[in-house]
C-alpha atoms as a PDB file:
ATOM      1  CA  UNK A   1       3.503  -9.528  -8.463  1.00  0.00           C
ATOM      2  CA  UNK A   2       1.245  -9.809 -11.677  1.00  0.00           C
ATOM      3  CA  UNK A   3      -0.900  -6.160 -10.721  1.00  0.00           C
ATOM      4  CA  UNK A   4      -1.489  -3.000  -8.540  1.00  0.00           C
ATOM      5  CA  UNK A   5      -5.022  -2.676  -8.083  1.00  0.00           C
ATOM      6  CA  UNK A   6      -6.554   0.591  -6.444  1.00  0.00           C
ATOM      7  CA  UNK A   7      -9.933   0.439  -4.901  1.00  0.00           C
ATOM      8  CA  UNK A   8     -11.985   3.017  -3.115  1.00  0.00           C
ATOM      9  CA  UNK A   9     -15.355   1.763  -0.794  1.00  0.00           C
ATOM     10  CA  UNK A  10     -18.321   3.875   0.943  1.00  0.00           C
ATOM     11  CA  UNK A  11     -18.119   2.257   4.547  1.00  0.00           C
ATOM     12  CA  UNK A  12     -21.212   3.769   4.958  1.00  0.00           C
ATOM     13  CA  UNK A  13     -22.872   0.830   2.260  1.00  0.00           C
ATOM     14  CA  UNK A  14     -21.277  -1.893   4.681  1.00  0.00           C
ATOM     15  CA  UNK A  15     -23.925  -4.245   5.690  1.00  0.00           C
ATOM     16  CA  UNK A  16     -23.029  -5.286   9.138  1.00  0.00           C
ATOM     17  CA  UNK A  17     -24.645  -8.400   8.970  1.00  0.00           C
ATOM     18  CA  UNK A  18     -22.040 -10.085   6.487  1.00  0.00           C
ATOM     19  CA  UNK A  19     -19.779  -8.918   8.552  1.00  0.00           C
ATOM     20  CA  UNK A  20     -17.977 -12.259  10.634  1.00  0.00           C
ATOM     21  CA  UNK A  21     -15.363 -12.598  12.777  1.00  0.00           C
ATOM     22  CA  UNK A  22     -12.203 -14.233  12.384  1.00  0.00           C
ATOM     23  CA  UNK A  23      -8.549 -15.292  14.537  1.00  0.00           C
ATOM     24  CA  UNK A  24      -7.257 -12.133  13.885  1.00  0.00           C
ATOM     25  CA  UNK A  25      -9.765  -9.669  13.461  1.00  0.00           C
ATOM     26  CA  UNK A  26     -13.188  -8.434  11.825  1.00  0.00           C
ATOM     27  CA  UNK A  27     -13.772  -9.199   7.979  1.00  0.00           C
ATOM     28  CA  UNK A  28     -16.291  -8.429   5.328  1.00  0.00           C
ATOM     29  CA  UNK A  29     -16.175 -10.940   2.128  1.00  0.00           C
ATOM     30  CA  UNK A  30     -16.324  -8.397  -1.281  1.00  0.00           C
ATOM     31  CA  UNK A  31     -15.830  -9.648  -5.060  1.00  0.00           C
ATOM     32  CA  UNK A  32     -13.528  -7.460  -7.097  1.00  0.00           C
ATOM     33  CA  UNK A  33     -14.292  -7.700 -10.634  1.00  0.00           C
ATOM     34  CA  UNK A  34     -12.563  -6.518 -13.157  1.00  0.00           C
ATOM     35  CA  UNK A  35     -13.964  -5.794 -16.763  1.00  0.00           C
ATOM     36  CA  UNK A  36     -12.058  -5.551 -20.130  1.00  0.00           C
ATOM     37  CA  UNK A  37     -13.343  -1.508 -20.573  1.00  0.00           C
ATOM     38  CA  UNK A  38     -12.724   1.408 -18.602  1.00  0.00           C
ATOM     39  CA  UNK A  39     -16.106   3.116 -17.356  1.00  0.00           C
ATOM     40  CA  UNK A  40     -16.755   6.658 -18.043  1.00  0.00           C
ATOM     41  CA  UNK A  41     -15.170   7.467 -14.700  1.00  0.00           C
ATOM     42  CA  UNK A  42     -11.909   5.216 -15.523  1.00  0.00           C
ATOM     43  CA  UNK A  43     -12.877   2.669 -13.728  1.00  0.00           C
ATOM     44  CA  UNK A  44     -12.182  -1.255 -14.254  1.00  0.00           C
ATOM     45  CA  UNK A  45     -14.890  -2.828 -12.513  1.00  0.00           C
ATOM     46  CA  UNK A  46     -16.858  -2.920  -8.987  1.00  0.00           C
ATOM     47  CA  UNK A  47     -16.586  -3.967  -5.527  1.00  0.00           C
ATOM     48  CA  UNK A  48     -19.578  -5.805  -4.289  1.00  0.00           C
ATOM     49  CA  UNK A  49     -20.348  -7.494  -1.278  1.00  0.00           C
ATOM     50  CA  UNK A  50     -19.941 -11.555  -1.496  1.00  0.00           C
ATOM     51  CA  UNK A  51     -23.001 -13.071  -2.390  1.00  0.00           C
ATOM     52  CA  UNK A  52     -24.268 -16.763  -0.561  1.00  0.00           C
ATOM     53  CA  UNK A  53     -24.899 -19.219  -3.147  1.00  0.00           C
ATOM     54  CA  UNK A  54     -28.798 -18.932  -2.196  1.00  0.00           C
ATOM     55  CA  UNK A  55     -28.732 -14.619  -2.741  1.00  0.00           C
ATOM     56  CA  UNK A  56     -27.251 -15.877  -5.939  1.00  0.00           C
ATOM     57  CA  UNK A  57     -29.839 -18.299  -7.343  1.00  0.00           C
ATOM     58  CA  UNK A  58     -32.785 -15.943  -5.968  1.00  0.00           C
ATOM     59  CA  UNK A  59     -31.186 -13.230  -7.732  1.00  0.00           C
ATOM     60  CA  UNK A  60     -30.987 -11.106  -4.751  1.00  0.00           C
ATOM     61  CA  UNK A  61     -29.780  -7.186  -5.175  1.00  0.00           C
ATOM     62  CA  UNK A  62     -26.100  -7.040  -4.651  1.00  0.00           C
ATOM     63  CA  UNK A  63     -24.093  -4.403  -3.098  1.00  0.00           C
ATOM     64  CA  UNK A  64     -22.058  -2.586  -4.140  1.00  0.00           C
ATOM     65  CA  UNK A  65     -19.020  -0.526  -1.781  1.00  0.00           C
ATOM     66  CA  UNK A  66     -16.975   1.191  -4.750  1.00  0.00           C
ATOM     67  CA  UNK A  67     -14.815   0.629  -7.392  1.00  0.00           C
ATOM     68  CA  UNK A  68     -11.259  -0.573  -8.789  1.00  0.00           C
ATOM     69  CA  UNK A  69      -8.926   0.216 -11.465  1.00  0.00           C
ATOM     70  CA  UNK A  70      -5.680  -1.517 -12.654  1.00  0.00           C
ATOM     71  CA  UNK A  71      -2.997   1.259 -11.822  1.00  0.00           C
ATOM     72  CA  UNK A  72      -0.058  -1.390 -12.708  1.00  0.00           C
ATOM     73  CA  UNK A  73       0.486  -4.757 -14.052  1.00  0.00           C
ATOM     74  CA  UNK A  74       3.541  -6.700 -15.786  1.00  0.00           C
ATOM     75  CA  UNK A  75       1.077  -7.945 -18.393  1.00  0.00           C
ATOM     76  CA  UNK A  76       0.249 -11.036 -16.507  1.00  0.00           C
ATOM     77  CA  UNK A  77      -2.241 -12.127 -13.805  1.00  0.00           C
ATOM     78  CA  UNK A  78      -2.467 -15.120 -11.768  1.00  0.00           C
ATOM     79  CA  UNK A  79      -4.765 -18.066 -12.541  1.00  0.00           C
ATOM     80  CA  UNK A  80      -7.515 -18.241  -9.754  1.00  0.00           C
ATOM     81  CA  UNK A  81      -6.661 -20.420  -6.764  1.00  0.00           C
ATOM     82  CA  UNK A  82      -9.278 -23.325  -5.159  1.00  0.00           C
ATOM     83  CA  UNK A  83     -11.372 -21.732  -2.273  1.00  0.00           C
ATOM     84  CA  UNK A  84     -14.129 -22.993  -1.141  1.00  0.00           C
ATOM     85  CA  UNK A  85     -15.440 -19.265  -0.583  1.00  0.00           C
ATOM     86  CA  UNK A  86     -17.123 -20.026   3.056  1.00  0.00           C
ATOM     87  CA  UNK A  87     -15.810 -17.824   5.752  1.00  0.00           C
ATOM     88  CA  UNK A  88     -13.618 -20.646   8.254  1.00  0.00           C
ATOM     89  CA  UNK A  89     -15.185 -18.166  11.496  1.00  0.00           C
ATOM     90  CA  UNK A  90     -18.593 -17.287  13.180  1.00  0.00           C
ATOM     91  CA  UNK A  91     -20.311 -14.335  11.948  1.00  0.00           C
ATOM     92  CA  UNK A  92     -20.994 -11.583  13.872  1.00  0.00           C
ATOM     93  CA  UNK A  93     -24.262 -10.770  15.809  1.00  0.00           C
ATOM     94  CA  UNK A  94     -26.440  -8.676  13.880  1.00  0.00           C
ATOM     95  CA  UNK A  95     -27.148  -6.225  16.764  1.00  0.00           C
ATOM     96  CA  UNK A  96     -22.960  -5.143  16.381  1.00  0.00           C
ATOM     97  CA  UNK A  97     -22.428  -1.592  17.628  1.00  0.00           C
ATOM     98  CA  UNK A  98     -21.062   0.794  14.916  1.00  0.00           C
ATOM     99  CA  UNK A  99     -18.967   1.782  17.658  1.00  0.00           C
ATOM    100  CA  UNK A 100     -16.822  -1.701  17.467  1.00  0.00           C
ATOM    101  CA  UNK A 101     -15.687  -1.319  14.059  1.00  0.00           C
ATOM    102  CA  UNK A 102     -11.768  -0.702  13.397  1.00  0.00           C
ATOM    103  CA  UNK A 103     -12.944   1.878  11.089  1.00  0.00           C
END
């Protein structure tokens, strides 16, 4: 293990609509990144919401859940793997009940 990395979300900012699911359960795709310099709270970067390639290009808003910070690390961190980033299940209805979420 290269790092421990803490990370805190509102699930109250969870849109519902990005929301797909999958063999074993419900899923929301975020993006973690993590920036050189602490913020003024400590913090090493946000949690967002994934972005489509389209929300992307049209510059679309993003979302963002909360925040992470490095709390360990051995000084390394592993090289990105190859993913093709598109979720392998159907997404969810948009007319989901709050009701079914595990949370």
């Amino acid at each position: 293990m290269a790092s421990i990395i803490k990370a805190s979300i509102d699930l109250n900012k969870i849109p519902k609509d990005k929301i797909f699911v999958g063999k074993k359960g419900k899923y929301l795709p975020i993006t973690i990144t993590l920036n050189d310099e602490l913020d003024q709270f400590g913090n090493q970067g946000p949690v967002v919401v994934e972005q489509t390639k389209e929300e992307r290009e049209a510059k679309a808003p993003k979302t963002y859940l909360g925040n992470v910070r490095v709390v360990w690390s051995n000084g390394t961190f592993p090289s990105p793997g190859s993913f093709d980033g598109k979720p392998k299940a159907k997404p969810v209805q948009a007319a989901a009940k709050e009701d079914d979420l595990p949370f």
